[in-house]
Protein backbone atom coordinates (compact mmCIF):
# COMPACT_ATOMS: atom_id res chain seq x y z
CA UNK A 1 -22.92 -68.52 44.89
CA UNK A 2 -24.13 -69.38 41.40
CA UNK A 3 -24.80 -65.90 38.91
CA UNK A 4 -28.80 -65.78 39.38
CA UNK A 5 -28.54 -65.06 43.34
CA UNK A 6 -25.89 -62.28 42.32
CA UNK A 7 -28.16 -61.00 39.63
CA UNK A 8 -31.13 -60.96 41.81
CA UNK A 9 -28.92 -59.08 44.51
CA UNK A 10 -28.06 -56.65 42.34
CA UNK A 11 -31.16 -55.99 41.07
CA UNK A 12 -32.68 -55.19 44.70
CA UNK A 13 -29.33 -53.05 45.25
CA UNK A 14 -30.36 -51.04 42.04
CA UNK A 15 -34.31 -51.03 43.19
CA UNK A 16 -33.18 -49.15 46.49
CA UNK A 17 -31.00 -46.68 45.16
CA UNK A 18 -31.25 -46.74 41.41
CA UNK A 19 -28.68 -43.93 41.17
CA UNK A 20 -25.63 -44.05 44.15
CA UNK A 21 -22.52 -42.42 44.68
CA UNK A 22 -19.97 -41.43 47.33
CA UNK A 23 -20.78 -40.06 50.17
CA UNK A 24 -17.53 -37.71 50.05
CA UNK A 25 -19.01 -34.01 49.15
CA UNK A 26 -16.92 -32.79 45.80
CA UNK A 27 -17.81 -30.59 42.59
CA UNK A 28 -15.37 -31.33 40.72
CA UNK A 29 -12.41 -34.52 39.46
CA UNK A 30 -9.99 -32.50 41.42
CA UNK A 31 -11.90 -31.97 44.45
CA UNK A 32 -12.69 -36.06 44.01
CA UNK A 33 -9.11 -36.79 43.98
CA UNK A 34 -8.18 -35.06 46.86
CA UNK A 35 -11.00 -36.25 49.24
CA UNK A 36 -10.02 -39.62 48.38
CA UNK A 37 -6.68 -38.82 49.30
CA UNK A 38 -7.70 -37.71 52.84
CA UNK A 39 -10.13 -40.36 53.25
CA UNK A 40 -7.40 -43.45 53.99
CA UNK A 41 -7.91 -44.39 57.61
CA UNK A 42 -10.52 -41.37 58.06
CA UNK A 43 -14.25 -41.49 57.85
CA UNK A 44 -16.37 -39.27 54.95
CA UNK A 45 -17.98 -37.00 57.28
CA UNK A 46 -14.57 -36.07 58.88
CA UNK A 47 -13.37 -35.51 55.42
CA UNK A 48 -16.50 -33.51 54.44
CA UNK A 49 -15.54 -31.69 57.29
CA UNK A 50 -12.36 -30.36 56.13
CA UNK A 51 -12.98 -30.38 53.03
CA UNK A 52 -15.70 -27.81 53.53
CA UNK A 53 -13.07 -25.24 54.68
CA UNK A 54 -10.61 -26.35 52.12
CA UNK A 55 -12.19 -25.92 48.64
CA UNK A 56 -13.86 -22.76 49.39
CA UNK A 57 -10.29 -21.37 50.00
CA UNK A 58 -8.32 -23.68 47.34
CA UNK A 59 -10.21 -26.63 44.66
CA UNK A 60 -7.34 -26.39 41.84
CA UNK A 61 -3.91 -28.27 41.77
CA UNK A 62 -2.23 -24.72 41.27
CA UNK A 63 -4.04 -23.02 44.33
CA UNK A 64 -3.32 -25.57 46.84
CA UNK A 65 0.53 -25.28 45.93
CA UNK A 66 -0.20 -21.29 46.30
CA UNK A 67 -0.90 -22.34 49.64
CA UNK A 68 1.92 -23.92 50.68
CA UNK A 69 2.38 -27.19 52.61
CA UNK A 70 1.97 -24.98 56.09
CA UNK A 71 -1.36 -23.56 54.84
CA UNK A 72 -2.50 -26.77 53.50
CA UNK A 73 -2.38 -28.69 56.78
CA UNK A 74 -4.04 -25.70 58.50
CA UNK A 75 -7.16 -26.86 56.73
CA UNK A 76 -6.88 -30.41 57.36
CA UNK A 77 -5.31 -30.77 60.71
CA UNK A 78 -8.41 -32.64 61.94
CA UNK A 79 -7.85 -35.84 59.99
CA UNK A 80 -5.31 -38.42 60.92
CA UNK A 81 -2.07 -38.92 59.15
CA UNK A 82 -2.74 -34.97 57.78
CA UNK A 83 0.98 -34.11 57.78
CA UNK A 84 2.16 -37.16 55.46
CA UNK A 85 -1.35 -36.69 53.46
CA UNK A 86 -0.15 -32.80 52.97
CA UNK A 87 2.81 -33.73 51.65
CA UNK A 88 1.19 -36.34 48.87
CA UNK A 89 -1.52 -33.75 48.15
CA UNK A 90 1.36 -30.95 47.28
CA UNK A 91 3.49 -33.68 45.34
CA UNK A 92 0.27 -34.78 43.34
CA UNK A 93 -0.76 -31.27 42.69
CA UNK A 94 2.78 -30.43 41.64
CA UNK A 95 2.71 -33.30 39.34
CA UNK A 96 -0.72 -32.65 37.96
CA UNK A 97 0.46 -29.23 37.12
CA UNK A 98 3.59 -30.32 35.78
CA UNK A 99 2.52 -33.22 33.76
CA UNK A 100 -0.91 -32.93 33.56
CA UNK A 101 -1.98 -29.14 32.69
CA UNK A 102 -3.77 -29.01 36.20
CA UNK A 103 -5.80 -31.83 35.00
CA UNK A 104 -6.82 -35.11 36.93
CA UNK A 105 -5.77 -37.54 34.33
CA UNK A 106 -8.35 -40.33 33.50
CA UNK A 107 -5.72 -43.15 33.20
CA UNK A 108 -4.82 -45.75 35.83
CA UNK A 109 -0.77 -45.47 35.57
CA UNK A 110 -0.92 -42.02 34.93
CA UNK A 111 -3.22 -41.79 38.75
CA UNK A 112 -1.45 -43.98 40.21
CA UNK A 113 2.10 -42.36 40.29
CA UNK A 114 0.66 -39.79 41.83
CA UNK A 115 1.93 -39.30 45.47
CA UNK A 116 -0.72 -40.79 47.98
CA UNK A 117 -2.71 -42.09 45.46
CA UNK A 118 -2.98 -46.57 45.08
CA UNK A 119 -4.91 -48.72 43.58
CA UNK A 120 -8.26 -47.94 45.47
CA UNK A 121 -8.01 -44.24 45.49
CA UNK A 122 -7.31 -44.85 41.79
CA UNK A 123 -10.43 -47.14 41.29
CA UNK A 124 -12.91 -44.81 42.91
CA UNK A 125 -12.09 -41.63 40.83
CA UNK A 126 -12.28 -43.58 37.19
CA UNK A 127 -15.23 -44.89 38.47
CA UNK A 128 -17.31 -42.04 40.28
CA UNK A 129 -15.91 -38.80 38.37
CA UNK A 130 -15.33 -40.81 34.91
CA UNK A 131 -18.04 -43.31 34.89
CA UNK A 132 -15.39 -46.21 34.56
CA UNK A 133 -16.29 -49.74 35.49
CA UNK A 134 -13.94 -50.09 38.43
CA UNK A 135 -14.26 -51.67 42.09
CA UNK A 136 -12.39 -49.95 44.79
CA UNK A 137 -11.88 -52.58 47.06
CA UNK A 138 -12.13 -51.52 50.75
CA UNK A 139 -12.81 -52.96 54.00
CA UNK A 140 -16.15 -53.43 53.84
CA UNK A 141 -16.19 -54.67 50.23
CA UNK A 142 -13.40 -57.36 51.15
CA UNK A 143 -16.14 -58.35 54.10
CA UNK A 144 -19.01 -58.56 51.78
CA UNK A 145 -17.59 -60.12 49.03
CA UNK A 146 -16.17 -63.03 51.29
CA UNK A 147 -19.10 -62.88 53.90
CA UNK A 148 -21.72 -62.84 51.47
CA UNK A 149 -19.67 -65.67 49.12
CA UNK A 150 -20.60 -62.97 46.46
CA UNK A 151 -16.65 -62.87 45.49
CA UNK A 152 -14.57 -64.60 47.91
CA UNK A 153 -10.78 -64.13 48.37
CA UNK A 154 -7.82 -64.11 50.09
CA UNK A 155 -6.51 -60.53 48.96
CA UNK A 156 -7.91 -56.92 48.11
CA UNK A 157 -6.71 -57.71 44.64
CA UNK A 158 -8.08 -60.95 44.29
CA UNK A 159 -11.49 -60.43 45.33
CA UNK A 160 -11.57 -56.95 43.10
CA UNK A 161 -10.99 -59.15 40.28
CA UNK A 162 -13.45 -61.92 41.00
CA UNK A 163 -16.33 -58.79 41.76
CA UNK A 164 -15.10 -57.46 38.20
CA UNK A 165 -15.65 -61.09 36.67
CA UNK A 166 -18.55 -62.60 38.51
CA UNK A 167 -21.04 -58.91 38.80
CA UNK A 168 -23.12 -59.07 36.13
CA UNK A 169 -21.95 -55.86 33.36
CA UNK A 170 -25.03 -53.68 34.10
CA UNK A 171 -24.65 -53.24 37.53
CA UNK A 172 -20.83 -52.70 37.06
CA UNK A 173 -20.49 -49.03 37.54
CA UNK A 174 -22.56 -48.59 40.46
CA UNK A 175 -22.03 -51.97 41.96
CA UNK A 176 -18.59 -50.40 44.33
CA UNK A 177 -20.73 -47.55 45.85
CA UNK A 178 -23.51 -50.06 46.67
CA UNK A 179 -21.41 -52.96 48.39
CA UNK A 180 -19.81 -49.91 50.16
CA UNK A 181 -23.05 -48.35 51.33
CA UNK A 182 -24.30 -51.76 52.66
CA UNK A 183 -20.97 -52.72 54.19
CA UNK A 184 -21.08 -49.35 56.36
CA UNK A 185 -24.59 -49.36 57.28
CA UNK A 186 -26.05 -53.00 57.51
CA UNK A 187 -23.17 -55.83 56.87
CA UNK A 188 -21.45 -54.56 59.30
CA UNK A 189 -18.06 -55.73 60.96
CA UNK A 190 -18.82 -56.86 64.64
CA UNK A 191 -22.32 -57.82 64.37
CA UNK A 192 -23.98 -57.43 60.99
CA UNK A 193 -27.68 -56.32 60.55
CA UNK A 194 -29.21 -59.42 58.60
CA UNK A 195 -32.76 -58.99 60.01
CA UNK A 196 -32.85 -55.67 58.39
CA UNK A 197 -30.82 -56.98 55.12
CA UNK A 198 -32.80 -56.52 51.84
CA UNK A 199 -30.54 -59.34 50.07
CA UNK A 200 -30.19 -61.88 53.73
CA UNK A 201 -32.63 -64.60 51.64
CA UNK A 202 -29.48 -64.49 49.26
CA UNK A 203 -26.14 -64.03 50.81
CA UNK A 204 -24.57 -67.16 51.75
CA UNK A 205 -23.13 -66.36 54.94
CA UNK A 206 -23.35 -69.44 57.86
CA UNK A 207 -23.82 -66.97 60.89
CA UNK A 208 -26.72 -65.18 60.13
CA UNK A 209 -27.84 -62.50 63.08
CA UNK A 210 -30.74 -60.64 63.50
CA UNK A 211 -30.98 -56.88 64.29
């Protein structure tokens, strides 16, 4: 795919929803951090769900450790894998307080060692609560990058670094939340929506479908 077809796909991107972000419901870098946390192998809305008891009852590093592990998992029993996420979340919050002054840190090592907390989880808070130019590279962006031939690759890694390189700069910091948007709703897995794709004149992919 030569760099005009990705500038004119960004540009449409940005004409559909000029300003996008995450669909996770948060008010603050904390409350960012931890939905992220909870959302490996779980979908937004179930997130949003917990969440939504959660926060009302504990939204700071020290207040979630008030709660204990017990209480903690009380709150977010309905999302898989919520006894080994519990455990990360009190680590991390231990560590923020510890380390951090109750702070989420805007530094990739210093996220990172958190408990729970990789590459992608680190890539969508620097990008969404502190503007940073990063790509959080998830299923669906792995999909669309090779599908599309936007930024094809073997590995997570390798394609983040090719979307980094090849994405024109002005579309950088919103360019994760709209590959992510269009992966979940219209390049989809099984059987992708390309009769109701605004960029299907550009994306390179051999086995176009229609709706």
């Amino acid at each position: 795919m030569n760099r005009q077809k990705r500038q004119q796909i960004f540009e449409r991107f940005r004409a559909a929803d000029p300003k996008p972000t995450t669909e996770l419901e948060y008010t603050n870098c904390f409350e960012l951090l931890i939905a992220v946390i909870l959302s490996a192998q779980a979908t937004d809305k179930g997130v949003n769900k917990a969440t939504a008891r959660l926060f009302p009852v504990a939204n700071t590093p020290q207040a979630i450790l008030d709660l204990g592990l017990d209480g903690l998992k009380e709150h977010i029993k309905t999302i898989g894998l919520f006894n080994s996420k519990a455990a990360n979340i009190i680590k991390t919050c231990d560590r923020l307080v510890k380390l951090h002054g109750g702070e989420v840190p805007a530094d990739r090592k210093a996220l990172e060692a958190l408990p729970g907390v990789g590459r992608k989880t680190a890539n969508v808070v620097l990008n969404t609560a502190f503007g940073q130019p990063t790509m959080a590279v998830d299923t669906h962006i792995f999909r669309i990058g090779n599908r599309t031939v936007i930024a094809p690759g073997k590995t997570v890694l390798e394609v983040e670094k090719r979307l980094l390189r090849l994405i024109p700069k002005e579309f950088l910091h919103d360019a994760h939340h709209w590959l992510i948007m269009h992966g979940r709703y219209t390049c989809v897995a099984r059987k992708p929506r390309c009769g109701a794709c605004l960029i299907e004149d550009l994306c390179e992919f051999k086995h176009k479908v229609g709706n």
